[in-house]
Protein backbone atom coordinates (compact mmCIF):
# COMPACT_ATOMS: atom_id res chain seq x y z
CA UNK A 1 72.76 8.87 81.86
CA UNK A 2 74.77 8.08 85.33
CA UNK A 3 77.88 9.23 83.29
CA UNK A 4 75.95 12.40 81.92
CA UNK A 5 75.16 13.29 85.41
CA UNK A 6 78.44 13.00 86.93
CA UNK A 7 79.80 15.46 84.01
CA UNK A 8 77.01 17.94 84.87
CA UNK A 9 78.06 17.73 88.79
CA UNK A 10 81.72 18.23 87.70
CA UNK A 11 81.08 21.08 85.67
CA UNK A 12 78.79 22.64 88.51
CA UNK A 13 81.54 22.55 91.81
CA UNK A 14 84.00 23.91 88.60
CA UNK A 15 81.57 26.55 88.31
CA UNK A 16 81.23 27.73 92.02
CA UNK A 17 85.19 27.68 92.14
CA UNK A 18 85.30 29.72 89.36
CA UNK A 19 82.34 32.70 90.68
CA UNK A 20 84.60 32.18 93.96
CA UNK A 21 87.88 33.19 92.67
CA UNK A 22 86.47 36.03 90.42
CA UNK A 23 84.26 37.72 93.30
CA UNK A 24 88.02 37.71 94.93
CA UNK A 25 89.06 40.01 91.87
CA UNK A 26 86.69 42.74 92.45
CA UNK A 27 87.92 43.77 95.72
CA UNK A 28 89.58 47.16 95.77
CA UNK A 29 90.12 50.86 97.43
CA UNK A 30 88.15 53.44 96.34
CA UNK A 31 89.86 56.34 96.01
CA UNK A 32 88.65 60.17 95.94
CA UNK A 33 89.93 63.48 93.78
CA UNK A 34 92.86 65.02 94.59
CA UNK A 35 91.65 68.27 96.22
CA UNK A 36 93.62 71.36 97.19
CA UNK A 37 91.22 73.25 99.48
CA UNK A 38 93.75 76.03 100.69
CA UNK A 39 94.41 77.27 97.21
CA UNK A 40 91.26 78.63 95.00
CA UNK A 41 91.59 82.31 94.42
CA UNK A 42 93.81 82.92 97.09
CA UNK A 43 97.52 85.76 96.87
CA UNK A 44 100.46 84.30 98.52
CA UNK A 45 103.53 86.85 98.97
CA UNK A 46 107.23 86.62 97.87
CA UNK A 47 110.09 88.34 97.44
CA UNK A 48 112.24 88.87 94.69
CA UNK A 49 115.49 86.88 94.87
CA UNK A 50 114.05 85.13 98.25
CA UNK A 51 113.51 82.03 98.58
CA UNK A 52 109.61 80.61 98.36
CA UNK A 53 108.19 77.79 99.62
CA UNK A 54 104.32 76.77 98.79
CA UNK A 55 102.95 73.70 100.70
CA UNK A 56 99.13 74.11 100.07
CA UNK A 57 97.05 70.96 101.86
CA UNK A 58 96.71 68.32 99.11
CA UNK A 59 94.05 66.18 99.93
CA UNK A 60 93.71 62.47 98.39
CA UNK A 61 92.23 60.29 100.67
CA UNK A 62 93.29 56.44 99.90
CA UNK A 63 96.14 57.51 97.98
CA UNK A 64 99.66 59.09 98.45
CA UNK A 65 99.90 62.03 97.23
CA UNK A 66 103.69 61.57 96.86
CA UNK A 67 103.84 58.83 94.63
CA UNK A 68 100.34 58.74 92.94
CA UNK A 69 100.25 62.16 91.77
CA UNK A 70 102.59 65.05 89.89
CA UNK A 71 102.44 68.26 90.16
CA UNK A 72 103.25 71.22 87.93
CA UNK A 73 102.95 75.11 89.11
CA UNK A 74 103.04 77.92 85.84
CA UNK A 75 103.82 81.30 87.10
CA UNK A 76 102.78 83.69 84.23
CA UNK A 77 104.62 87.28 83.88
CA UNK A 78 101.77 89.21 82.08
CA UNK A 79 104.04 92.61 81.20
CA UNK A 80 106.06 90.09 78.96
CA UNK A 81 103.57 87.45 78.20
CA UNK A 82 105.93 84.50 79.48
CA UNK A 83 105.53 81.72 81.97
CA UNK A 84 107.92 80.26 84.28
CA UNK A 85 106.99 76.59 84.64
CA UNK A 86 107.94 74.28 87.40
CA UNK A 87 107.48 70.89 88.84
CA UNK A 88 107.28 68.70 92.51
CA UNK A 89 105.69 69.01 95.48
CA UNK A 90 106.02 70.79 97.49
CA UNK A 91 107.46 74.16 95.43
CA UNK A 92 110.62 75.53 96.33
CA UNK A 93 111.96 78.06 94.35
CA UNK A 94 114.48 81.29 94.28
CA UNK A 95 111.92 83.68 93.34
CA UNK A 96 113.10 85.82 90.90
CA UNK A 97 110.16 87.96 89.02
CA UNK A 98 109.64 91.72 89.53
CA UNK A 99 107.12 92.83 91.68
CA UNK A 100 103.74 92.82 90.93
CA UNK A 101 100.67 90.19 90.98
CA UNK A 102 101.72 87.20 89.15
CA UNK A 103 98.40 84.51 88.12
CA UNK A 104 100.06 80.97 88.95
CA UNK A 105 98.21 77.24 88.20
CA UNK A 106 98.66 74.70 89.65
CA UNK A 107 98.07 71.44 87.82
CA UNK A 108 97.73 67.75 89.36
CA UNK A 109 97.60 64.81 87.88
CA UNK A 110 96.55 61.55 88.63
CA UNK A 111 99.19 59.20 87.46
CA UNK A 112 97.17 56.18 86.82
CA UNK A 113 94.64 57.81 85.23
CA UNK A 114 96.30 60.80 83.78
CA UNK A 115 93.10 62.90 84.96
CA UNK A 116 94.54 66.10 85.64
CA UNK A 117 92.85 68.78 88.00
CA UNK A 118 93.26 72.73 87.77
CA UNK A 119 93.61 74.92 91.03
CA UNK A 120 94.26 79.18 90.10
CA UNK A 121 95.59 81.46 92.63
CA UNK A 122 98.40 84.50 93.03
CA UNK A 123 101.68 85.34 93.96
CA UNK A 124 101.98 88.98 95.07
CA UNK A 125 105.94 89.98 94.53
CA UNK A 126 107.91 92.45 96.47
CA UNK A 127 110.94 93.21 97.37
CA UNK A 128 113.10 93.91 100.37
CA UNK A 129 110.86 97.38 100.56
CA UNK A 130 107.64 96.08 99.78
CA UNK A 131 107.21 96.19 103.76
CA UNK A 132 108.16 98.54 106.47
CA UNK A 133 108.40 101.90 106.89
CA UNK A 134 109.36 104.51 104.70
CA UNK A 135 110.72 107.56 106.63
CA UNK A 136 110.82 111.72 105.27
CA UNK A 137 112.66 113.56 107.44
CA UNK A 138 115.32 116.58 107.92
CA UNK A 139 118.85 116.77 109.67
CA UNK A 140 120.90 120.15 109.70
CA UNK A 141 118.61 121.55 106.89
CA UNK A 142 119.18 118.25 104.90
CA UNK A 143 116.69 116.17 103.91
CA UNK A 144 116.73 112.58 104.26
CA UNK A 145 115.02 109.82 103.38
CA UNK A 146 115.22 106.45 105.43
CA UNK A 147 113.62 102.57 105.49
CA UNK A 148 112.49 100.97 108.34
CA UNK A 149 112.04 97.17 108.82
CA UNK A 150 109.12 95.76 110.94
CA UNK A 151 110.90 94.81 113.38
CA UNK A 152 111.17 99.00 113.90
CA UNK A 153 114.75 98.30 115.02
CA UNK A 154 116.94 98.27 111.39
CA UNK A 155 117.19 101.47 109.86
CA UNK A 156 118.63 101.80 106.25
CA UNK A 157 119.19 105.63 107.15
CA UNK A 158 119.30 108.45 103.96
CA UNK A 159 118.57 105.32 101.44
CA UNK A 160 118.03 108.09 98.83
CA UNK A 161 121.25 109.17 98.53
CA UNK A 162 123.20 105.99 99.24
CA UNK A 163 121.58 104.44 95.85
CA UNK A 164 121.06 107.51 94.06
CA UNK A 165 124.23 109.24 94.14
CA UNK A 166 122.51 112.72 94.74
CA UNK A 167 120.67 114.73 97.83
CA UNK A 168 116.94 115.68 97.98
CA UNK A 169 115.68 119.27 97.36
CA UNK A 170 115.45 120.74 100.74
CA UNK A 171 112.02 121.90 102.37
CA UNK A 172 110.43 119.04 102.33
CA UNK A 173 106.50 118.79 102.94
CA UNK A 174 105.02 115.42 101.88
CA UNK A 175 105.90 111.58 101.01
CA UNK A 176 102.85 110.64 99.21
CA UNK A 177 102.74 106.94 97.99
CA UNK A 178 101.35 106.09 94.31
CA UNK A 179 99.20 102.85 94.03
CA UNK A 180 98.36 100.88 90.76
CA UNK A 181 95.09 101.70 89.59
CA UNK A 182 92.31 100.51 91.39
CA UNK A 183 89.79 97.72 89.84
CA UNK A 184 92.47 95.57 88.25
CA UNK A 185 93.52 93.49 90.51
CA UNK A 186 95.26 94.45 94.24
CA UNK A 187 96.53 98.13 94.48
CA UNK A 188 100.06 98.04 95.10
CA UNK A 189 102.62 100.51 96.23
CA UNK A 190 104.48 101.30 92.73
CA UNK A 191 106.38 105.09 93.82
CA UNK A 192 106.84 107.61 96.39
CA UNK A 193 106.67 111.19 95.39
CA UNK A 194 109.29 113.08 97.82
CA UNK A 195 107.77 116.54 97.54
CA UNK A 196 109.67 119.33 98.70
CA UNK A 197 109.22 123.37 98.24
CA UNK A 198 112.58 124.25 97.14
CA UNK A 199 112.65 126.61 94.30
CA UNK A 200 116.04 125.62 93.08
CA UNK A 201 115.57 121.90 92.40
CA UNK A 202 112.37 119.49 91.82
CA UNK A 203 110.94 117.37 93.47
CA UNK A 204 111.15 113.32 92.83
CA UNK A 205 109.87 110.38 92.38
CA UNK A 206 111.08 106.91 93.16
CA UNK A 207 110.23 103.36 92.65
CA UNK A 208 109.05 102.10 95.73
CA UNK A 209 110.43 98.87 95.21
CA UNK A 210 114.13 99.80 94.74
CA UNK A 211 114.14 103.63 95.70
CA UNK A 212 115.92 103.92 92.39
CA UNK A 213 114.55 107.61 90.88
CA UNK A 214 112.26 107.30 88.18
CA UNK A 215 111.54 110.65 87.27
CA UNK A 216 111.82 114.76 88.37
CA UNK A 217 108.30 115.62 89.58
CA UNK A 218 107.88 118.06 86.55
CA UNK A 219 107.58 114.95 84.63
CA UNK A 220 104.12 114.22 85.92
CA UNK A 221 102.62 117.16 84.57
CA UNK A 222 101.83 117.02 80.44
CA UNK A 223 103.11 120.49 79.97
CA UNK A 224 104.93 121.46 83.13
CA UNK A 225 104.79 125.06 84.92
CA UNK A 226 107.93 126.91 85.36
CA UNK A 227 107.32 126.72 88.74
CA UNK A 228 105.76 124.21 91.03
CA UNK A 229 105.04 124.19 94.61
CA UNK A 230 103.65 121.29 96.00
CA UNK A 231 100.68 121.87 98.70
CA UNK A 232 99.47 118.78 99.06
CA UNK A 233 98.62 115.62 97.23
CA UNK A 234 96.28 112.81 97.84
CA UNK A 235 94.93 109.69 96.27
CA UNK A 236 91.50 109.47 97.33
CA UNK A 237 89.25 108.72 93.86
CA UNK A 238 92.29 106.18 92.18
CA UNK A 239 94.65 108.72 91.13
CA UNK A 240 96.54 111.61 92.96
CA UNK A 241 94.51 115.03 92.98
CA UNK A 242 96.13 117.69 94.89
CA UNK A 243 96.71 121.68 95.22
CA UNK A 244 100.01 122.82 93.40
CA UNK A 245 101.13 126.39 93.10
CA UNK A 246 97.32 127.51 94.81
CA UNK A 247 95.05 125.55 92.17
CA UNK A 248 93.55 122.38 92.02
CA UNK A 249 94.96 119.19 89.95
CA UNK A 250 93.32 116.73 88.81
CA UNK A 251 95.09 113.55 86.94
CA UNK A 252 94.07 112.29 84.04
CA UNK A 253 91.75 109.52 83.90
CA UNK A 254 90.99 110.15 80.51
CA UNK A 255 93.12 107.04 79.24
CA UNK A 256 93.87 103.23 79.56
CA UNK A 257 94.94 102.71 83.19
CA UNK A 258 98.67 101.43 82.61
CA UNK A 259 98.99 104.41 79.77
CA UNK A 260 102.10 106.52 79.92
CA UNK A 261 99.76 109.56 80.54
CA UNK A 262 97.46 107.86 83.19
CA UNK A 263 97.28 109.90 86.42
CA UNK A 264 99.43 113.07 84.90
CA UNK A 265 98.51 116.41 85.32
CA UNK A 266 97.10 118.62 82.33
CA UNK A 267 95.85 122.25 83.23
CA UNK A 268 94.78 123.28 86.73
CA UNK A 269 91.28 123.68 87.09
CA UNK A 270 90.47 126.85 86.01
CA UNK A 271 88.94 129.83 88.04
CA UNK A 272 90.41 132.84 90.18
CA UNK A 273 91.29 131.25 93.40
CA UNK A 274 94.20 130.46 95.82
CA UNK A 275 93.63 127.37 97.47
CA UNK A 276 94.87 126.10 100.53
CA UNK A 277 96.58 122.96 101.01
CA UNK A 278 93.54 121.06 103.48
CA UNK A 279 90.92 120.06 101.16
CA UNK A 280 88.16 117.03 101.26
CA UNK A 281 87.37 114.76 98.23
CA UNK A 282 84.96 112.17 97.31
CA UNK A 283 83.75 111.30 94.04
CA UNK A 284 81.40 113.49 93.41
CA UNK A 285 82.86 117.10 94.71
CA UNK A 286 86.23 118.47 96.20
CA UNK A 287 85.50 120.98 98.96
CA UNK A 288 88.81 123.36 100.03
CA UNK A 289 89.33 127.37 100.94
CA UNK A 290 90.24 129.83 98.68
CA UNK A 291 92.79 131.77 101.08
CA UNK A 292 92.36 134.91 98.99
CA UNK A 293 88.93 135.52 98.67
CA UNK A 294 88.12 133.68 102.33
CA UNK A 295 85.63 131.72 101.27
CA UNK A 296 85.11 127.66 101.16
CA UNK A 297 85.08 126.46 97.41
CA UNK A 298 84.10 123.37 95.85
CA UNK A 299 84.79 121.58 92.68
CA UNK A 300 82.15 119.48 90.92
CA UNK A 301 83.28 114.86 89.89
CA UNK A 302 85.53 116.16 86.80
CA UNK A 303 87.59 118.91 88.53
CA UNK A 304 85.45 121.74 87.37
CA UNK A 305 85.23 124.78 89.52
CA UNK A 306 82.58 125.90 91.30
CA UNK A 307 83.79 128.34 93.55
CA UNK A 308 81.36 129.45 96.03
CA UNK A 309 77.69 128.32 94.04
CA UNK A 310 76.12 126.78 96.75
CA UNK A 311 72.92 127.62 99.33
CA UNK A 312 74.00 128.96 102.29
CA UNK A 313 71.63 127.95 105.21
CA UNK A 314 72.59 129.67 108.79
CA UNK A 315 73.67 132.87 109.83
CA UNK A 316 76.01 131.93 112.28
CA UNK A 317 79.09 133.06 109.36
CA UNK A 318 78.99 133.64 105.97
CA UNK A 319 80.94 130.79 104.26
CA UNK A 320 81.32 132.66 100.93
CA UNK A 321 83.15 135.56 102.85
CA UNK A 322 84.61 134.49 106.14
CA UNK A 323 86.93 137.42 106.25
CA UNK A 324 89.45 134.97 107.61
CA UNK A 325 92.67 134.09 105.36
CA UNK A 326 94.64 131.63 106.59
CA UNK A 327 93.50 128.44 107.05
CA UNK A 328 95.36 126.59 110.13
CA UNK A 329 93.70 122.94 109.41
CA UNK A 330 90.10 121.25 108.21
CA UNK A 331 89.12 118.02 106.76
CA UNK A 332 85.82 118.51 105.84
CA UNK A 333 83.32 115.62 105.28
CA UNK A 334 79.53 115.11 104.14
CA UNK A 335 77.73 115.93 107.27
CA UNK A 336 79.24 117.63 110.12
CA UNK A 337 82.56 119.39 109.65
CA UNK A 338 85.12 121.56 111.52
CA UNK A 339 87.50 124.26 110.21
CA UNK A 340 90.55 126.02 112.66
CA UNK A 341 91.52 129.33 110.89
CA UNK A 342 93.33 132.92 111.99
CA UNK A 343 92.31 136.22 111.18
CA UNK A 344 94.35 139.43 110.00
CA UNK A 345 94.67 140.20 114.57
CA UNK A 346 95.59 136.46 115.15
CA UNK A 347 92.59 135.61 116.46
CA UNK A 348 92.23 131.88 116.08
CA UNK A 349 88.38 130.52 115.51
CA UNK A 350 86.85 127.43 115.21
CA UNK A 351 84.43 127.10 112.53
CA UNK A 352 81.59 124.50 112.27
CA UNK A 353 79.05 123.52 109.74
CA UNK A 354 77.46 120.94 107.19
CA UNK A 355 78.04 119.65 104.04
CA UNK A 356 75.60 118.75 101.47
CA UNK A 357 77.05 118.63 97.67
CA UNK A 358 76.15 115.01 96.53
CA UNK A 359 72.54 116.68 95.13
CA UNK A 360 73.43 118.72 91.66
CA UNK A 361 69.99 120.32 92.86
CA UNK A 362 70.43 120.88 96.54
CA UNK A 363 74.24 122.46 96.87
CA UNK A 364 74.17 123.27 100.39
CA UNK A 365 76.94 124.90 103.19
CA UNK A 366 74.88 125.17 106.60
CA UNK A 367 76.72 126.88 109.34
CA UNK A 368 76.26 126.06 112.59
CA UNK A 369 78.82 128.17 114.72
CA UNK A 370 82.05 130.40 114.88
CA UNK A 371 83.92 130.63 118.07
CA UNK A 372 86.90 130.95 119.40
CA UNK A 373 89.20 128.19 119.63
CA UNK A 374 89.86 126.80 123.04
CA UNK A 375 93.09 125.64 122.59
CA UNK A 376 94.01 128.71 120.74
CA UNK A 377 97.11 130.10 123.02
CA UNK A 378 98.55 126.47 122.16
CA UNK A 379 99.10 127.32 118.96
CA UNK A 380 102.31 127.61 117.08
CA UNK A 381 103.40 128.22 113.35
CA UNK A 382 104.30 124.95 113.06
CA UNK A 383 101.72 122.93 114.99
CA UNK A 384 101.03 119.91 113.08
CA UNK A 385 97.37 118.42 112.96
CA UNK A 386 94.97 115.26 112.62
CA UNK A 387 91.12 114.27 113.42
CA UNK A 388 89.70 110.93 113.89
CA UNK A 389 86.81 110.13 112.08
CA UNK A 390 84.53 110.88 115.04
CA UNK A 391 85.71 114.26 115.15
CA UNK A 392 88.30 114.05 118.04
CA UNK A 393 91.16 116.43 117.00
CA UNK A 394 94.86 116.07 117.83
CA UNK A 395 97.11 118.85 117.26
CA UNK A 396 100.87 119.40 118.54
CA UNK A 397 102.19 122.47 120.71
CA UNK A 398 106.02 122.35 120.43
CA UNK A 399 106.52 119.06 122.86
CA UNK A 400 103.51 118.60 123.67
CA UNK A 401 100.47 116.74 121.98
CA UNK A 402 96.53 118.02 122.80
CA UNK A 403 93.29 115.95 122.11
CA UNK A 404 90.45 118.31 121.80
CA UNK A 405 86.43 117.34 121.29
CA UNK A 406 84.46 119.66 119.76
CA UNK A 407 81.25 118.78 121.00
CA UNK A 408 82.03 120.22 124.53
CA UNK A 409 85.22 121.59 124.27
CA UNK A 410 87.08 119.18 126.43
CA UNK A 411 91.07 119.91 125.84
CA UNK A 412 93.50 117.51 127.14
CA UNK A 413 97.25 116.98 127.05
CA UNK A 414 98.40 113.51 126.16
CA UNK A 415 100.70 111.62 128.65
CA UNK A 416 103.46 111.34 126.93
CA UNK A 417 107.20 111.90 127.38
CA UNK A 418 108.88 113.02 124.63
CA UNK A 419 112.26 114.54 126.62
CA UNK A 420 111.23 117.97 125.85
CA UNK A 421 111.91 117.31 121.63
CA UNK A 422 109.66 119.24 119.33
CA UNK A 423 106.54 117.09 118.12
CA UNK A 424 107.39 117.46 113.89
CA UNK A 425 105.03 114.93 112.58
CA UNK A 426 101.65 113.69 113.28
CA UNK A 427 99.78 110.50 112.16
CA UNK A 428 96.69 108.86 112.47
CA UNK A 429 95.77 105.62 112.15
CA UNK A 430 92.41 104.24 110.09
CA UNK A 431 91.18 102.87 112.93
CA UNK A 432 92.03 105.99 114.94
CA UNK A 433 93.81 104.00 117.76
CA UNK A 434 97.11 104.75 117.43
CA UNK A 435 98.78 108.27 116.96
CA UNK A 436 102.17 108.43 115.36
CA UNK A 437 103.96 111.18 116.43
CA UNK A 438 107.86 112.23 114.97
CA UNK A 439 110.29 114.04 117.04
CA UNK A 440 113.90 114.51 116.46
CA UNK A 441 115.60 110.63 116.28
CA UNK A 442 112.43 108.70 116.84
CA UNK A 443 109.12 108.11 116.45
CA UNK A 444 106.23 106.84 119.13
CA UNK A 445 103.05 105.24 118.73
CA UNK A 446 100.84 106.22 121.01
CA UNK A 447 97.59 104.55 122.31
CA UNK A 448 94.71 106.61 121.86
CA UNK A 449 92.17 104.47 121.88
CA UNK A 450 88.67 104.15 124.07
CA UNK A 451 90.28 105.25 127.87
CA UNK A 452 94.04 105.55 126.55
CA UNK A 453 95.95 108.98 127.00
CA UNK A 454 98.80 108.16 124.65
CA UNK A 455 101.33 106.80 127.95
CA UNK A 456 101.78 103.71 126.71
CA UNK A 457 102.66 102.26 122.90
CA UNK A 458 101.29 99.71 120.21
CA UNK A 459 104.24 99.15 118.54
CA UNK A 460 107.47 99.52 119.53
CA UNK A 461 109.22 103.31 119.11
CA UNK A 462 111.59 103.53 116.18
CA UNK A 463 114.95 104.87 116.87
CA UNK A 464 118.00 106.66 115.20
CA UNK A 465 116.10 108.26 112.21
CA UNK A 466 118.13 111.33 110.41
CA UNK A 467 117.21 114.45 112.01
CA UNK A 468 112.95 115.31 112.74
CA UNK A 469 110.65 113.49 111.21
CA UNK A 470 108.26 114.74 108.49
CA UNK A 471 106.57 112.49 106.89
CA UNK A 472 105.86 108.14 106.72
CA UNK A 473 104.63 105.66 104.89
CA UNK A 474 103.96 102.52 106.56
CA UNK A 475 104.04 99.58 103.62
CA UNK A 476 101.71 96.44 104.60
């Protein structure tokens, strides 16, 4: 029994020795997911044949991220249904894909585990042109077109016909840039449509990421008109509407968005008008002027004309027959709008009234007044316009830029020195803050906002641009 007992002992302190040394064996570090918080959802830029670095925050508390985990990025190219895969962290790569939104993954894995963890997010490619400033203008009776870098200082200067071996039709009126459809996925800037009124040669459009030509503007039409003068062309409901030869175009929508025919022009909307080149659209109705009859006209969602079939409430003018034919400037809105227009003595009026066309059942044209235009003596053939969206006009009188309000007739001259050169182009910003104005060489951007007179800048002026501005497209 004494023997028995002193086994039993033994056995015991064996035991505690044993629960000692194994309690030792369950200490450890607890370590959390890998996380990559910066990444989900989010577009990165790049540019073709740059070089790209991505170095999202990898998160991996009690771990190294270096040497317990592997990454692997897959850049997919939808157009050809192929994926460029690579591998490390962080990623460095020559990027080398044409422009456009590319889907990327990025996949982690745990090495010890071999859990692996999924994070989704973008790369939007450019190019060299994908931002800056795209510049219309004319020199000698030449027209050029031009690239600006942000920095507003580098000027590739007549790009057009450095990589396209030819010159631009002469006249030119508009550069109107073409955007991807909208609803799949970011709009980008695909072309720019130089549009000029010369009725010897067409006008063209170019890639907007290599201002290579893609095309003579007759090509956007399904079955072109022998001739075709651009008025003017805007992108307001997804694809570019616009006035050509006096009649209202609408593109086709009537296809799959990245469709060979998506956004071309069939047949103008039919009706007996001749309509001027200022015009207002939302979804549901396009209000213009027909310059020959002299009344405002409207156009119902689907382009179909509607002429003057609307109430008229006021007798302050008769908007069906203004008697006045030419049409200086108006961008019309639902609510409260403003139209500048001459009549057959040169009289220059101001026009005012409101807009009500969203109700099929209540079409309505109110006017409120007709008066002569205070700044009318200002006024020159050329006089280029724009209006804020609280109904502050600016308009130009050779060097010289006005800001008139209509609500009390207040006319000002901005203080700005332009050397005595010709005002040739005028731009507005969104936000309304900042007027661009083009005169021969250069162009300014002026601070109009809240208490600012246009004296000083917001962005540095751009010099040595090819002749007078026209037009610009600022890429972002």
């Amino acid at each position: 029994m004494k023997i028995n007992k002193i086994f039993l002992l033994l056995l015991f302190v064996i035991a505690l020795g044993g629960c000692k040394k194994d309690l030792g064996n369950y200490s450890y570090r607890k370590i959390t997911d890998p996380n990559a918080p910066d990444l989900g959802g989010k577009i990165f830029p790049a540019i073709e044949g740059d070089s790209l670095k991505l170095q999202p925050l990898i998160e991996y508390p009690g771990g190294d991220i270096n040497k317990d985990l592997t990454f692997t990025w897959r850049i997919t190219y939808l157009e050809q249904q192929t994926a460029e895969t690579y591998t490390g962290y962080p990623l460095k790569i020559v990027y080398n894909l044409p422009p456009g939104l590319r889907p990327v993954r990025l996949t982690i894995t745990v090495k010890s585990t071999g859990v692996q963890y999924y994070y989704s997010f973008s790369i939007l490619g450019g190019t060299q042109y994908s931002l800056g400033a795209t510049v219309l203008s004319v020199q000698n009776g030449v027209t050029k077109l031009s690239f600006v870098l942000p920095d507003n200082k580098t000027i590739q200067s007549d790009i057009y016909s450095t990589l396209n071996n030819e010159t631009l039709p002469v006249n030119p009126i508009q550069l109107f840039a073409k955007y991807s459809p909208p609803y799949y996925g970011p709009r980008t800037l695909q072309q720019y449509w130089i549009l000029c009124n010369d009725p010897n040669k067409q006008s063209v459009m170019i890639d907007a990421t290599t201002m290579l030509k893609v095309n003579d503007f007759n090509k956007q039409f399904l079955s072109a008109p022998s001739t075709i003068i651009p008025g003017h062309i805007e992108d307001s409901t997804g694809v570019a509407d616009g006035v050509i030869n006096g009649k209202f175009y609408m593109g086709t929508t009537s296809t799959a968005p990245f469709a060979p025919d998506y956004g071309k022009y069939g047949n103008p909307s039919p009706g007996n008008y001749t309509m001027s080149p200022y015009f207002s659209q939302t979804y549901p109705w396009t209000f213009g002027y027909d310059e020959t009859a002299g009344a405002f006209i409207s156009f119902d969602g689907g382009g179909n004309y509607n002429g003057s079939d609307y109430q008229v409430n006021g007798t302050a003018f008769d908007p069906t027959k203004t008697g006045l034919h030419t049409l200086l400037f108006m961008q019309p809105v639902t609510g409260t709008s403003y139209a500048f227009m001459k009549d057959a003595n040169g009289v220059i009026d101001e026009l005012s009234f409101t807009l009500a066309l969203d109700d099929y059942n209540n079409r309505t044209v109110s006017p409120i007044y007709k008066r002569v235009f205070a700044g009318a003596s200002l006024i020159q053939p050329d006089t280029k316009w724009q209006k804020s969206q609280v109904d502050v006009f600016y308009f130009t009188s050779n060097d010289v830029i006005y800001r008139y309000n209509p609500v009390n007739q207040s006319l000002k001259a901005l203080n700005t020195n332009f050397g005595g050169k010709k005002v040739t182009m005028l731009k507005l910003s969104p936000d309304g803050n900042t007027l661009i104005a083009g005169v021969d060489g250069s162009i300014y951007f002026l601070d109009v906002s809240v208490g600012k007179d246009g004296s000083t800048v917001t962005q540095p002026t751009i010099n040595g641009i090819p002749g007078s501005p026209v037009d610009m497209v600022i890429a972002k």
